[in-house]
N, C-alpha and C. Protein backbone atom coordinates (compact mmCIF):
# COMPACT_ATOMS: atom_id res chain seq x y z
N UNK A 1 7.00 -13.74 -8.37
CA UNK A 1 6.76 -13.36 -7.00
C UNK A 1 5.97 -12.05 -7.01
N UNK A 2 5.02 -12.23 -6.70
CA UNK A 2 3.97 -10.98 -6.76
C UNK A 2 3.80 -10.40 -5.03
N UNK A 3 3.94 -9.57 -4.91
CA UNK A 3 3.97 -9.26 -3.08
C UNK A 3 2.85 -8.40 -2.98
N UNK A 4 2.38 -8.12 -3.69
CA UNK A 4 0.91 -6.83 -3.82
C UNK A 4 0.09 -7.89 -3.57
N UNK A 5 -0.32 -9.42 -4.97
CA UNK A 5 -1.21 -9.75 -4.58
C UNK A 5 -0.96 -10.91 -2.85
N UNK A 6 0.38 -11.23 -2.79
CA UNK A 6 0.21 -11.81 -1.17
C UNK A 6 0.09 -10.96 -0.41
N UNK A 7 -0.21 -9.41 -0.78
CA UNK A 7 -0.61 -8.29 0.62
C UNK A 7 1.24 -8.64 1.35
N UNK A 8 1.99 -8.80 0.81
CA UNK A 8 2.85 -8.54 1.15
C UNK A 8 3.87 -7.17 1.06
N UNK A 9 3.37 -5.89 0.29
CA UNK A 9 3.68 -5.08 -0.63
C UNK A 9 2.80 -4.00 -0.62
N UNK A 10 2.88 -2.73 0.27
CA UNK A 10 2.24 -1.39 0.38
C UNK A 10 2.71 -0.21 0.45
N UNK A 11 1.93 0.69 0.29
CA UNK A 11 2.86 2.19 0.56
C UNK A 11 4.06 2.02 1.59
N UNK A 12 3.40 1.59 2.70
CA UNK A 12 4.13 1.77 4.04
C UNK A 12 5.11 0.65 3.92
N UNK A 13 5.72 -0.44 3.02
CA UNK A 13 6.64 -1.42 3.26
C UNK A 13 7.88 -0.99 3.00
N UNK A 14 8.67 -1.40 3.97
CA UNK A 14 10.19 -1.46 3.86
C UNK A 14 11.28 -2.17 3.03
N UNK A 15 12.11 -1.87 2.87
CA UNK A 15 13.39 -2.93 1.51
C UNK A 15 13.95 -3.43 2.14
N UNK A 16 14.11 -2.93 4.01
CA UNK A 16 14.59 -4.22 4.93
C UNK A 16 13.41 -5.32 5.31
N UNK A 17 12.73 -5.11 5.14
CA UNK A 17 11.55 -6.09 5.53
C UNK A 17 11.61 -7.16 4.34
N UNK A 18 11.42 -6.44 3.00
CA UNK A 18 11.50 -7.31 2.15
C UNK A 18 13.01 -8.07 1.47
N UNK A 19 13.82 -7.49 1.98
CA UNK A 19 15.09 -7.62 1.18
C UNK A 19 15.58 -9.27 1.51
N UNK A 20 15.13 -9.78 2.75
CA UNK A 20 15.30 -11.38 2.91
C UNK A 20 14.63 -12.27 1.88
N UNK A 21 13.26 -12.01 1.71
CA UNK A 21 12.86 -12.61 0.74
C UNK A 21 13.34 -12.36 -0.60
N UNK A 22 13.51 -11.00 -1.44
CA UNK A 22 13.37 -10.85 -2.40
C UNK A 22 15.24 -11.09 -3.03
N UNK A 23 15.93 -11.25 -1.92
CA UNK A 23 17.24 -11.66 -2.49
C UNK A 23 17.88 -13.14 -2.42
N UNK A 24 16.85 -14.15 -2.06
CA UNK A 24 16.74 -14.91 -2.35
C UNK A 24 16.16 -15.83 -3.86
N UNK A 25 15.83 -14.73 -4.71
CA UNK A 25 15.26 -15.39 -5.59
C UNK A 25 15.83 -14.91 -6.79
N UNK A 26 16.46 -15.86 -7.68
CA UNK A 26 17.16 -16.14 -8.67
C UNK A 26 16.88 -14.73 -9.62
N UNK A 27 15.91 -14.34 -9.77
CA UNK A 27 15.59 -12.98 -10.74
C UNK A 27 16.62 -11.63 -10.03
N UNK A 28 16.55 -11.92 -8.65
CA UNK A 28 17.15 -10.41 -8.07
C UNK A 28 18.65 -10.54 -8.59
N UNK A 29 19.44 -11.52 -8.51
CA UNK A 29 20.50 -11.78 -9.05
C UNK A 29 20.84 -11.58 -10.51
N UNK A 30 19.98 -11.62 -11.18
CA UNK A 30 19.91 -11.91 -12.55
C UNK A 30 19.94 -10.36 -12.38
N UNK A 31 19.03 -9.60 -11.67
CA UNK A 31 18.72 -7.96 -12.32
C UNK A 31 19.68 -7.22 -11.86
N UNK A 32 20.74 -7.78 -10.93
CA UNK A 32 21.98 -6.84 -10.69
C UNK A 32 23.23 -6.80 -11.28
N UNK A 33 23.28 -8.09 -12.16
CA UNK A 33 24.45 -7.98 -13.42
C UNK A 33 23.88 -6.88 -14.51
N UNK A 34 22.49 -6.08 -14.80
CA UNK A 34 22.25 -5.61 -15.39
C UNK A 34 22.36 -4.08 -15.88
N UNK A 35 22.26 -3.70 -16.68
CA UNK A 35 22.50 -1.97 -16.77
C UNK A 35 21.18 -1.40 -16.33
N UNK A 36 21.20 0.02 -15.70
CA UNK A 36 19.67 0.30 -15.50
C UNK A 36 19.63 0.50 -14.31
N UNK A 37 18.53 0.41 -13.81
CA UNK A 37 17.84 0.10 -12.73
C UNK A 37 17.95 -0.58 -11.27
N UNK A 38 18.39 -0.61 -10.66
CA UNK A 38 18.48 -1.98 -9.33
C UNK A 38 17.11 -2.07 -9.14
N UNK A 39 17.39 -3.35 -8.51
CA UNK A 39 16.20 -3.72 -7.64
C UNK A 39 15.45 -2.73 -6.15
N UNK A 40 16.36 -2.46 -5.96
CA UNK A 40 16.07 -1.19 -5.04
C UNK A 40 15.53 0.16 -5.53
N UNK A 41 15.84 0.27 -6.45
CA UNK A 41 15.49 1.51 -7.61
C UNK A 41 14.04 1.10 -8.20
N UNK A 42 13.68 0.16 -8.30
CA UNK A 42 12.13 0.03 -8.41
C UNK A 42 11.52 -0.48 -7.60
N UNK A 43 11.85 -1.04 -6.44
CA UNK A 43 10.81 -0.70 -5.16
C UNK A 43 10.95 0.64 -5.04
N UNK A 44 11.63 1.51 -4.70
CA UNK A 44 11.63 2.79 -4.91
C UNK A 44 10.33 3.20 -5.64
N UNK A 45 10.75 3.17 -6.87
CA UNK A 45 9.64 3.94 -7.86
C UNK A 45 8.20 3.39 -7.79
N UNK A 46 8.37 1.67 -7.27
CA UNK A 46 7.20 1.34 -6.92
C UNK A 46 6.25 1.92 -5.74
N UNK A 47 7.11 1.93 -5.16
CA UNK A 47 6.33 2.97 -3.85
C UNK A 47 5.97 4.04 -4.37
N UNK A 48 6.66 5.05 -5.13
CA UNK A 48 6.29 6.49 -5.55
C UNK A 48 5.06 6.05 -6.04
N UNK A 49 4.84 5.39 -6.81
CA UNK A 49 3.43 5.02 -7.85
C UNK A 49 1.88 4.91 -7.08
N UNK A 50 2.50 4.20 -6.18
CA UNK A 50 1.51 3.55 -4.56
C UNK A 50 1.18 4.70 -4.44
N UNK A 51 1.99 6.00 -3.39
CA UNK A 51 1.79 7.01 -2.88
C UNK A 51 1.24 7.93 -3.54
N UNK A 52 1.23 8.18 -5.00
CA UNK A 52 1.32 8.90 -5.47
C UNK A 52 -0.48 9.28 -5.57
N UNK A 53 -0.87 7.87 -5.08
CA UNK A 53 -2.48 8.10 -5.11
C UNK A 53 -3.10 8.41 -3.95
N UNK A 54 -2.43 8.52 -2.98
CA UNK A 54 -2.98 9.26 -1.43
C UNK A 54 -3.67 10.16 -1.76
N UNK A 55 -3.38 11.42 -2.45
CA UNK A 55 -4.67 12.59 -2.31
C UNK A 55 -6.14 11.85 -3.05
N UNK A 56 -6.03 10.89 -4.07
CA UNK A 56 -7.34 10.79 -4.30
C UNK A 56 -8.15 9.57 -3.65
N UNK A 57 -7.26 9.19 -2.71
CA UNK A 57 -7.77 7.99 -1.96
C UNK A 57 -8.62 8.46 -0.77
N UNK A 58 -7.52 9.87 -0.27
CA UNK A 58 -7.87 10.75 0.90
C UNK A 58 -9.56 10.91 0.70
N UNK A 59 -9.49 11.45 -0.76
CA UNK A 59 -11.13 12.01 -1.08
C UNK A 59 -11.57 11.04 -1.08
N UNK A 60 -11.60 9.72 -1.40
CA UNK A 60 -12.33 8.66 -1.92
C UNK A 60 -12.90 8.12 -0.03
N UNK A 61 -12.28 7.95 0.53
CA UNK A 61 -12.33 7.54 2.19
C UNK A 61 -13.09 8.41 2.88
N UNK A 62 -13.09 9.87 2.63
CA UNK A 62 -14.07 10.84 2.92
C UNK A 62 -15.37 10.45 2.96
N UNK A 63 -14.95 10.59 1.41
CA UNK A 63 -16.59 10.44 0.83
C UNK A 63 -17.32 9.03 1.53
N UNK A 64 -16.51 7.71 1.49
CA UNK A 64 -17.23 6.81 1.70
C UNK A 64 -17.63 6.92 3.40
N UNK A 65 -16.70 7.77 4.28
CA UNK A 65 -17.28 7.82 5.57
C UNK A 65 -18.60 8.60 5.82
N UNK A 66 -18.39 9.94 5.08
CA UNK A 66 -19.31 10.61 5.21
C UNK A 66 -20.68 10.00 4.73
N UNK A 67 -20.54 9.30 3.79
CA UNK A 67 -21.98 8.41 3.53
C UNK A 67 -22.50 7.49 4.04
N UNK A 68 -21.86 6.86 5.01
CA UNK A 68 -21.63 6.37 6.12
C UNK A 68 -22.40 6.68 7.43
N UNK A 69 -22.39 8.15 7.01
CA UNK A 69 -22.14 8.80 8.48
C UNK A 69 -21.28 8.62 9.59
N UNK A 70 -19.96 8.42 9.12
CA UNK A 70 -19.49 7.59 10.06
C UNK A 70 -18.27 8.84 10.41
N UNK A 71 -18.26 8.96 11.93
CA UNK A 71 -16.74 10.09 12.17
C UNK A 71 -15.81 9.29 12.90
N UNK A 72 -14.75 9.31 12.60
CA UNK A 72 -13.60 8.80 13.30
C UNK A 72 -12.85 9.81 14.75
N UNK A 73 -13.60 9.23 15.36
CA UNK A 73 -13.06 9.98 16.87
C UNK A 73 -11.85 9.37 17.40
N UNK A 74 -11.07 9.74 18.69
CA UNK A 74 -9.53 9.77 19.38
C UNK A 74 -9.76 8.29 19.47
N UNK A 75 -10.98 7.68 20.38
CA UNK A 75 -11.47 6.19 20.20
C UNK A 75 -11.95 5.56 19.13
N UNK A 76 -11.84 5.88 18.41
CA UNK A 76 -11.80 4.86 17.68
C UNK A 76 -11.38 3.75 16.91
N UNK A 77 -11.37 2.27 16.65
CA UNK A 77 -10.65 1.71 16.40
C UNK A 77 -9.99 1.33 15.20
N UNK A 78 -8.66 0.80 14.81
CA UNK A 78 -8.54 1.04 13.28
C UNK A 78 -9.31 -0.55 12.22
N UNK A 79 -9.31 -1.37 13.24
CA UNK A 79 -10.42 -2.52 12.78
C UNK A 79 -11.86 -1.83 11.90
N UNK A 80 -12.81 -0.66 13.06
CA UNK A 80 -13.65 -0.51 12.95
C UNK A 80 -14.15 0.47 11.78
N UNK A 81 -12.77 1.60 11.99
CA UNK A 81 -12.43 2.63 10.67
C UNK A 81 -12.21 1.62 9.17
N UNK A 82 -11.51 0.68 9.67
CA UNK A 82 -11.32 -0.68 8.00
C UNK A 82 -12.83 -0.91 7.64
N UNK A 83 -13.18 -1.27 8.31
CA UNK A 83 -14.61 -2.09 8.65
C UNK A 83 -15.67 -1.31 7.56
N UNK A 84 -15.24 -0.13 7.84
CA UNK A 84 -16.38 0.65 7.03
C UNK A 84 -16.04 0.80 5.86
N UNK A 85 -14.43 1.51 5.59
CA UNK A 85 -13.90 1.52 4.40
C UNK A 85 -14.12 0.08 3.24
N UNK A 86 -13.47 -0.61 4.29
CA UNK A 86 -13.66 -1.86 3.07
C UNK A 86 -15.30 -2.30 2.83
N UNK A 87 -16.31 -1.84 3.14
CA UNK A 87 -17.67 -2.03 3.09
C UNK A 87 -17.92 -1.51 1.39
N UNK A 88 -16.81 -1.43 0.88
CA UNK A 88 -17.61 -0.74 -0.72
C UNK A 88 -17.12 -0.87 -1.43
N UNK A 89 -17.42 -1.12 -2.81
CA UNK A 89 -16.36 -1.48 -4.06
C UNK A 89 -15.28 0.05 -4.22
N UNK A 90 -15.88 1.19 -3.76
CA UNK A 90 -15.32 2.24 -4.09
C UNK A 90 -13.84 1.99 -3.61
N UNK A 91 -13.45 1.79 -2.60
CA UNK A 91 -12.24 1.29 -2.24
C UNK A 91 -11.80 0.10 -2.36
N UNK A 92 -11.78 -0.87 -2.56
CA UNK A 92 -11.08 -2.02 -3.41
C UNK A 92 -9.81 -1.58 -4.09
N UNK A 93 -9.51 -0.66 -4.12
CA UNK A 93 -8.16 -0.51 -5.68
C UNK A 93 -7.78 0.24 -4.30
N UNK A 94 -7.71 0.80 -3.24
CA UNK A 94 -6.55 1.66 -2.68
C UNK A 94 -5.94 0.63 -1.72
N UNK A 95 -4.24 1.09 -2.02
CA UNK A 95 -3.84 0.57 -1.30
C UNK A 95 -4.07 0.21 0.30
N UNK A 96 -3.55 -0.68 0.92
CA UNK A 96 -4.31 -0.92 2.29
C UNK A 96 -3.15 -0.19 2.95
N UNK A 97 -1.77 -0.13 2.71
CA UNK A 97 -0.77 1.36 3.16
C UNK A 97 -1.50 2.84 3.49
N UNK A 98 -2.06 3.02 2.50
CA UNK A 98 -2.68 4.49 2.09
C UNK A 98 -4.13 4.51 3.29
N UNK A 99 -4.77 3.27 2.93
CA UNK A 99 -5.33 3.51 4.41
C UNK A 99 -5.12 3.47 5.68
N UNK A 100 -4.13 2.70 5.97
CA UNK A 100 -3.34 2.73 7.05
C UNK A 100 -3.01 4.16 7.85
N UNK A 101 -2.63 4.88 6.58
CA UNK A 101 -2.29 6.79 5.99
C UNK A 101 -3.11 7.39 6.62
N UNK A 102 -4.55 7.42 6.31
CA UNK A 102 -5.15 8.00 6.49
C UNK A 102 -6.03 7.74 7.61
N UNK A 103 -5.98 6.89 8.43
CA UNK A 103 -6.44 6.49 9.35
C UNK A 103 -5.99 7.55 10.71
C-alpha cells in the first residue's frame, strides 16, 4: 500500500484520515505485535521527513515564480498559483502538502 504514490499521503495528512484504511490491512496488525516502532510512530517520522523539506521547497517555488514573473496576490487562486508551480520539472519531487504550505 503505497499512499504517496495514490497522492493519498502529504505533509498536511492526518492518522485519523488515514487510520480507516491503514488498519485494515493485514501488515498494520502484523507491525503491532512487534518491538520498536508503531505504526503511528512512522507516519510520524514520515511526516517529519516530508516537512523537513519546506525551507528548500520555499526557495525552490520562489524561484520558479519569480521566473515566471508571476506574484501571488490576496486574489489569487490556488488552482492558478499550482498551475504555475507544476509548469516545471523543478518541482516535481515537492511534496503537493508543502505546496499547499506555501501557498
Amino acid at each position: 500500500m503505497n499512499f504517496m504514490k495514490r497522492k493519498k499521503l502529504d505533509s498536511t495528512s492526518l492518522w485519523a484520515d488515514l487510520y480507516s484504511i491503514v488498519s485494515k490491512d493485514t501488515r498494520y496488525g502484523v507491525m503491532l505485535g512487534q518491538p520498536g516502532s508503531t505504526p503511528l510512530d512512522l507516519f510520524k517520522f514520515y511526516l517529519e521527513d516530508l516537512k523537513s523539506t519546506m525551507h528548500e521547497d520555499k526557495k525552490t517555488i520562489k524561484e520558479v515564480l519569480k521566473q515566471a514573473s508571476f506574484e501571488v496576490e490576496p486574489d489569487t487562486s490556488y488552482e492558478k498559483f499550482h498551475s504555475i508551480i507544476s509548469a516545471t520539472d523543478k518541482t516535481k519531487g515537492i511534496d503537493k502538502g508543502n505546496i499547499k504550505l506555501h501557498f
